[in-house]
Protein backbone atom coordinates (compact mmCIF):
# COMPACT_ATOMS: atom_id res chain seq x y z
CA UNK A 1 -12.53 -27.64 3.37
CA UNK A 2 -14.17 -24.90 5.20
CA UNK A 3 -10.98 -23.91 7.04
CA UNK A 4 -9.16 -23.64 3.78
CA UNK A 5 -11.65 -21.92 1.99
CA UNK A 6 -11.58 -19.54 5.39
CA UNK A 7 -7.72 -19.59 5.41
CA UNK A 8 -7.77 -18.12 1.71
CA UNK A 9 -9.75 -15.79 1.83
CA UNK A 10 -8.01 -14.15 4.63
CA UNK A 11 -4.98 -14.19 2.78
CA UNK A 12 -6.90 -12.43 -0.41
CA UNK A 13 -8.20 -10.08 1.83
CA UNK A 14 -4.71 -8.96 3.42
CA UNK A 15 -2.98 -9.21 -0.24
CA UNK A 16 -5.86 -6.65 -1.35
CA UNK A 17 -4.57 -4.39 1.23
CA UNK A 18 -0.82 -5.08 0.85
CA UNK A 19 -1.01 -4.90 -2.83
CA UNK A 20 -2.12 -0.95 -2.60
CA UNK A 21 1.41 -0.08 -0.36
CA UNK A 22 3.02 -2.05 -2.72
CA UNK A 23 1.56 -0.73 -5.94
CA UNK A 24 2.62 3.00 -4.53
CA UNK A 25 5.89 1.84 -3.49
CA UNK A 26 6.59 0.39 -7.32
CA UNK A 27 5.08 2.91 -8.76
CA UNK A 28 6.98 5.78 -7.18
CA UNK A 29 10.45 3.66 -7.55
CA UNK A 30 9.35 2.81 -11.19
CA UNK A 31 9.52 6.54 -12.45
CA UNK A 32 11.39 8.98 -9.75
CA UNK A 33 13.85 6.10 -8.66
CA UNK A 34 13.68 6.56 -5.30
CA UNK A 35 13.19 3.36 -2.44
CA UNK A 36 10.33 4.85 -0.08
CA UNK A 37 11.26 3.66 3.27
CA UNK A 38 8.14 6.22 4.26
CA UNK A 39 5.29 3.83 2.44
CA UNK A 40 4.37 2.44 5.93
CA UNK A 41 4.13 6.25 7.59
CA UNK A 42 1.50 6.51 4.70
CA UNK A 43 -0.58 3.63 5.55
CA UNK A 44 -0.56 4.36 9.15
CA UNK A 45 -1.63 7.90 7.96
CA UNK A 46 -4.48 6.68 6.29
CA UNK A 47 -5.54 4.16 8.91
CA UNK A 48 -5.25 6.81 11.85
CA UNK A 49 -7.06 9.50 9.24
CA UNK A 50 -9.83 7.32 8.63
CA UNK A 51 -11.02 6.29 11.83
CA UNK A 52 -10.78 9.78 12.76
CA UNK A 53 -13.27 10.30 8.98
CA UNK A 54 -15.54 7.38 9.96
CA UNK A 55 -16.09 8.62 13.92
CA UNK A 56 -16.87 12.49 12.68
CA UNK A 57 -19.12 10.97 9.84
CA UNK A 58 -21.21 8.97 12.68
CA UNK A 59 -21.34 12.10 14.66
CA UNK A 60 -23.28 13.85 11.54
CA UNK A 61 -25.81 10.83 11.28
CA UNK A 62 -24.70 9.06 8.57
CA UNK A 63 -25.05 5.45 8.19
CA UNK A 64 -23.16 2.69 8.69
CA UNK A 65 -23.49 1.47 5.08
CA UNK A 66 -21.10 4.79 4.31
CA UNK A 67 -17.92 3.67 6.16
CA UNK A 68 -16.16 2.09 3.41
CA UNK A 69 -17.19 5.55 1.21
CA UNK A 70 -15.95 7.69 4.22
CA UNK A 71 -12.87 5.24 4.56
CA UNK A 72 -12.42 5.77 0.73
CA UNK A 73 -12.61 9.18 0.56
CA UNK A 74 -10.47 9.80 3.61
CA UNK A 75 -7.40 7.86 2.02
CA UNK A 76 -7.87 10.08 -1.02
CA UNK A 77 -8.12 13.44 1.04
CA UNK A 78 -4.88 12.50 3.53
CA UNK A 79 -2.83 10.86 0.46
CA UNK A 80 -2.68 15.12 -0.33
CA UNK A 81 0.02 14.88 2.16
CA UNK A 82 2.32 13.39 -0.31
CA UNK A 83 2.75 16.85 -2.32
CA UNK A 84 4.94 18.69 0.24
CA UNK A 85 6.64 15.46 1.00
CA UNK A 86 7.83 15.55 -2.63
CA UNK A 87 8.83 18.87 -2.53
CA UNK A 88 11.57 17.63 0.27
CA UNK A 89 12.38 14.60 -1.75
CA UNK A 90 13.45 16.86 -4.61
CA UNK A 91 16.93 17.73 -3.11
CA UNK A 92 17.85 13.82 -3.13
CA UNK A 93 16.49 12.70 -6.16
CA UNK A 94 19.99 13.05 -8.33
CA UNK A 95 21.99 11.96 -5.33
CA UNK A 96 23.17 8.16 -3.88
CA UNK A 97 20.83 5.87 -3.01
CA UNK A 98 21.79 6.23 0.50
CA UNK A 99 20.45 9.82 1.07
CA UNK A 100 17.16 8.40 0.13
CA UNK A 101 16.76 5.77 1.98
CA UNK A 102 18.34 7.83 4.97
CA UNK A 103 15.66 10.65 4.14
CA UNK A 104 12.62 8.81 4.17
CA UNK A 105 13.72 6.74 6.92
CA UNK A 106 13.70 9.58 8.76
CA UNK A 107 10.35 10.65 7.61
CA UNK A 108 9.21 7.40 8.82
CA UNK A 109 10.35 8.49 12.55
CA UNK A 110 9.11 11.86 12.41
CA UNK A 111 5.49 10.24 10.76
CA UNK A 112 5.32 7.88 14.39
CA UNK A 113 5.81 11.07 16.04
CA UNK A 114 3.51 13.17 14.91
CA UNK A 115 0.49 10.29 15.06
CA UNK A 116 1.77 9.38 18.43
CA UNK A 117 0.79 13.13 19.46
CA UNK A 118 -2.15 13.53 17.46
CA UNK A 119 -3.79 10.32 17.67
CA UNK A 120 -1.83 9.32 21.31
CA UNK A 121 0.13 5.94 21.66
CA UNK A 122 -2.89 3.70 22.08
CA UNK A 123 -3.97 1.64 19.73
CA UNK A 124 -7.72 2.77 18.08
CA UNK A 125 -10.18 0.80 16.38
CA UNK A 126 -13.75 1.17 14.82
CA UNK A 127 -16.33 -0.42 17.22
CA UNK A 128 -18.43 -2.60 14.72
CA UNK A 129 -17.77 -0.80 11.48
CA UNK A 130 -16.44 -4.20 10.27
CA UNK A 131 -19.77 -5.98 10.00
CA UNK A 132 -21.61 -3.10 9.30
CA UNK A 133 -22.82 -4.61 5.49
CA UNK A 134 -23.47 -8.06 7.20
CA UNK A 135 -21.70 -11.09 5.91
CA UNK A 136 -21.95 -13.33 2.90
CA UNK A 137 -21.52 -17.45 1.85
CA UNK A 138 -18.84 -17.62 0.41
CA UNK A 139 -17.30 -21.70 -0.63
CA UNK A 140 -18.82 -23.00 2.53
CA UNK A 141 -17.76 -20.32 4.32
CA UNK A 142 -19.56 -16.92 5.82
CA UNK A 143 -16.90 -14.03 5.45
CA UNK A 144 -17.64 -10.33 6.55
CA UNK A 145 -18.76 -8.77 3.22
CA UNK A 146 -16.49 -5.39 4.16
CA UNK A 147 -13.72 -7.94 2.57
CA UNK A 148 -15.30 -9.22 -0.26
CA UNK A 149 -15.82 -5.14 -1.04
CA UNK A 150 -12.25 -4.32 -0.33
CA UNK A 151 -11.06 -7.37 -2.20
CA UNK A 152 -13.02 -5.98 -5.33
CA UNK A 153 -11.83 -2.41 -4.66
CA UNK A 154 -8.49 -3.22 -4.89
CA UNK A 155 -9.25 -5.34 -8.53
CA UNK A 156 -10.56 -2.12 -9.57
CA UNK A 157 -8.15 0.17 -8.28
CA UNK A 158 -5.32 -1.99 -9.94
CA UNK A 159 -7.48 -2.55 -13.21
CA UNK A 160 -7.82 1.43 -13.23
CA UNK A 161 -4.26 2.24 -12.70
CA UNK A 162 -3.19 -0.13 -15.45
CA UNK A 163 -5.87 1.78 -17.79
CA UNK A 164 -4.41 5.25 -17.12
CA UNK A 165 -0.78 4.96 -17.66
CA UNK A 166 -1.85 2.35 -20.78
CA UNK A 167 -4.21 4.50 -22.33
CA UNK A 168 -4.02 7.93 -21.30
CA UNK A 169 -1.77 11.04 -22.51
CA UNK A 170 -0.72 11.61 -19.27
CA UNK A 171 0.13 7.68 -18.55
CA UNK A 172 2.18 7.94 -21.41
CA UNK A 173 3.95 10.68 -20.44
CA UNK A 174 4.80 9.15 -16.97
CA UNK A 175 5.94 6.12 -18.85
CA UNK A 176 7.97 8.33 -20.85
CA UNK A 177 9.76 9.82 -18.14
CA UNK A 178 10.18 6.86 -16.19
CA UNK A 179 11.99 5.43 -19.42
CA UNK A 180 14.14 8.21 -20.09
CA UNK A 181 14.37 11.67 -17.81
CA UNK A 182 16.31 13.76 -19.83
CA UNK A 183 14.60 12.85 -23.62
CA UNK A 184 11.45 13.32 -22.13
CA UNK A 185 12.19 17.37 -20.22
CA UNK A 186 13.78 17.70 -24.25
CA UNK A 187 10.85 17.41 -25.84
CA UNK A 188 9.12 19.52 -22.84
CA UNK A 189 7.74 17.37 -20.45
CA UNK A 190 7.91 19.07 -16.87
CA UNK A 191 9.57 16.17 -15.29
CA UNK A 192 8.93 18.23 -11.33
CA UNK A 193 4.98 17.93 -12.26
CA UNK A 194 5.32 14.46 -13.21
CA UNK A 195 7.40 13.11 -10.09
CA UNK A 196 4.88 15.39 -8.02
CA UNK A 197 1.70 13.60 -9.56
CA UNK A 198 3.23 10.48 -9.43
CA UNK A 199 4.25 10.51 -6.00
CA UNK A 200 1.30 11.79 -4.63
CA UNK A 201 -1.19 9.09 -6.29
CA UNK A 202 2.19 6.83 -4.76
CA UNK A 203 1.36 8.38 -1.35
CA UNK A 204 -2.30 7.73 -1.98
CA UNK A 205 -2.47 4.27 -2.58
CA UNK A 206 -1.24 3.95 0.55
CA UNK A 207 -3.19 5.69 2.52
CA UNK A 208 -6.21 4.13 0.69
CA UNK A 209 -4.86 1.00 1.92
CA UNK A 210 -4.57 1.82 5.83
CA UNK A 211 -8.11 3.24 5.68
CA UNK A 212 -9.74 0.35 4.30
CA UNK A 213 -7.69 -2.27 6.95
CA UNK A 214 -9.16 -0.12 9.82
CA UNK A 215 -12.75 -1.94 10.30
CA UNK A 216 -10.64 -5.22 10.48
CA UNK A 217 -7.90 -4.59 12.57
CA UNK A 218 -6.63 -1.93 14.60
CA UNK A 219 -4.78 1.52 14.08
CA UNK A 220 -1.25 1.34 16.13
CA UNK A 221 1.79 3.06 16.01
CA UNK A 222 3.94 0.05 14.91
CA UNK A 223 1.77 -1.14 11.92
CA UNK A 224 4.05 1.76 9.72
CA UNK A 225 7.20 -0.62 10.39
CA UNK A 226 5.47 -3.85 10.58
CA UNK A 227 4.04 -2.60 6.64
CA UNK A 228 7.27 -1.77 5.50
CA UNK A 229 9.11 -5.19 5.82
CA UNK A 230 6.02 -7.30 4.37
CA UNK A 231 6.17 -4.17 1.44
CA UNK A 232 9.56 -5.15 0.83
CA UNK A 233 8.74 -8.36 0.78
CA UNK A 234 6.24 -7.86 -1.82
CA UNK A 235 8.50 -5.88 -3.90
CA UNK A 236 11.96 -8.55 -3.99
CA UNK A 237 9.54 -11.08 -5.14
CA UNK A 238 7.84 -9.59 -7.40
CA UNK A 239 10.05 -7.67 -8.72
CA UNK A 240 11.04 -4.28 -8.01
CA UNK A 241 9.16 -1.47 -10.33
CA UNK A 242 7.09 -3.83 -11.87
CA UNK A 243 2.99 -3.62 -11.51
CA UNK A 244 2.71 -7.30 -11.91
CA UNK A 245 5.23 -8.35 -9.36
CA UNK A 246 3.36 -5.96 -6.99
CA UNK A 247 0.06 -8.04 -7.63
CA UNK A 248 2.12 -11.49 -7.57
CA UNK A 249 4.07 -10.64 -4.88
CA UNK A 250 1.06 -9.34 -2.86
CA UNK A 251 -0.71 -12.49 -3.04
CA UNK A 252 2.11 -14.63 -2.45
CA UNK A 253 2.99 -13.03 1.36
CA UNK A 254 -0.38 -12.62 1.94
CA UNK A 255 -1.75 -16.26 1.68
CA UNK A 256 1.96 -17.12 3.15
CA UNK A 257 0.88 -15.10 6.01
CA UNK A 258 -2.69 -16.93 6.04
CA UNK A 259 -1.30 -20.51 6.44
CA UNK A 260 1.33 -19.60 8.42
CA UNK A 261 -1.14 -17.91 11.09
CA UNK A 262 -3.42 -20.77 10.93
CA UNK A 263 -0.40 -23.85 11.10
CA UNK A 264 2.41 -22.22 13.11
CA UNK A 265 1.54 -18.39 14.14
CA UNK A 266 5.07 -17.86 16.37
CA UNK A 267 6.40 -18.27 12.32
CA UNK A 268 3.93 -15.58 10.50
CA UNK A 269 6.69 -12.92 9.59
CA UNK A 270 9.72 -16.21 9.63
CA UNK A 271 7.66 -17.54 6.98
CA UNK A 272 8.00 -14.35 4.63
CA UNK A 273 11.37 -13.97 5.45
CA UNK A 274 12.12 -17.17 4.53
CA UNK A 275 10.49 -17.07 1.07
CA UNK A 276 11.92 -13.61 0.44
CA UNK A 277 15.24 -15.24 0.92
CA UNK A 278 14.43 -18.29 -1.71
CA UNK A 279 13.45 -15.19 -3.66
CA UNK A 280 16.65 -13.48 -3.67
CA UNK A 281 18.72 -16.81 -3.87
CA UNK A 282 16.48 -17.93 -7.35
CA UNK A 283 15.33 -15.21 -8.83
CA UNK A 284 17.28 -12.18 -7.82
CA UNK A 285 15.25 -9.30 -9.60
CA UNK A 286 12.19 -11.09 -8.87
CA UNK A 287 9.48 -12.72 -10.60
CA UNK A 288 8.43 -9.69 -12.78
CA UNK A 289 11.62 -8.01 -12.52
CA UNK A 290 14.31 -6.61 -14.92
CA UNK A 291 18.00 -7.63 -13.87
CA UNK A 292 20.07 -4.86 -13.76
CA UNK A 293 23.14 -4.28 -15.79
């Protein structure tokens, strides 16, 4: 009992994380249309950015108890970077499919390179950040309480997005566009500020997301690639622009992943691929997904 109580809440934790990439990735695909082959350049981002955040906030004096703050915060502040990257995104966005992908596949490139020569090609870790708020008793089992609080952020995060393009004017108007483009610039909606906004709070999620994995695993150059196939994942089984799907999906690879590191680990990634095919066989626009026409 204790091992599967252990077992599961490992795979909530990493479906907490997963779930933010994925959210960003819907979201942006949902209104601008566009397959981000980039979302794993922004998690790496966010990881690199915030153990960079968390060691220059230790160096001022402040406590421990602020990492996941700092963490937060420096997500938020590096997620900025997804502004200019729109701007280049702008000359593909009425083209094939295929300069896209091509185009942020090459982001994802020149992303490694520039962490490899900012950050170096080692991987870099926070040296007891991840037990810095002590642990808790959880079903029989003790868990670090830095995932319980990351589990709960991400509930929030998702309960807040849902709340803001539900009930706000400017949700709304992202739904509008998303819906229809071309009604929506007609009645004057300025369709550049909306694919802006929404891929920067796209970008953001994700590098929320690689800040908050930081105290529990390590910052490295391949996690951008390695984030974009279980993303992917996330997305054909849930369902590709659909919130729900992202949140299904999420939790699906991630306890997948859980059992399949604690029964068989040689098969961790197999194990997605293998439901991601049984996806695609079954259900082809996923579980949340609208088939297209």
């Amino acid at each position: 009992m204790t091992l599967f109580a252990d077992m599961i809440l490992g795979g909530v934790f990493h479906a907490a994380i997963l779930f933010l990439v994925a959210a960003g990735l819907q979201l942006v695909f949902g209104v601008q249309k566009i397959v981000n082959l980039a979302c794993g350049s922004f998690y790496a981002l966010g990881a690199y950015f915030g153990i960079t955040a968390v060691a220059t906030a230790t160096s001022m004096g402040l406590p421990g108890l602020a990492v996941l703050p700092v963490l937060l915060l420096a997500g938020l502040a590096i997620g900025l970077v997804g502004l200019p990257v729109e701007r280049l995104l702008r000359t593909v966005y009425r083209r094939d499919e295929s300069h896209q992908l091509l185009l942020t596949f090459g982001l994802l490139l020149v992303f490694q390179d520039v962490m490899r020569f900012w950050w170096g090609a080692t991987p870099r870790t926070l040296d007891n950040a991840y037990l810095a708020y002590g642990t808790a008793q959880v079903a029989g089992v003790r868990v670090p309480t830095y995932n319980l609080l990351v589990i709960v952020a991400s509930i929030a995060i998702a309960a807040g997005l849902g709340l803001f393009l539900k009930r706000t004017r400017t949700g709304r108007i992202i739904r509008a566009t998303a819906e229809n483009r071309e009604m929506s610039e007609g009645l004057g909606v300025n369709s550049n500020r909306v694919f802006a906004a929404v891929f920067t709070v796209g970008c953001m999620l994700g590098t929320v997301g690689g800040a908050l994995v930081v105290p529990a695993s390590a910052a490295s150059l391949e996690m951008s690639v390695e984030l974009v196939v279980e993303a992917f994942a996330v997305v054909v089984i849930g369902g590709l622009g659909s919130m729900r799907g992202a949140i299904a999906g999420a939790l699906i690879v991630g306890l997948i992943r859980a059992v399949a590191i604690m029964v068989l680990p040689e098969a961790e990634i197999l194990s997605i691929y293998l439901v991601v095919i049984a996806a695609l066989i079954l259900r082809p626009a996923g579980l949340f997904g609208k088939a297209m026409a």
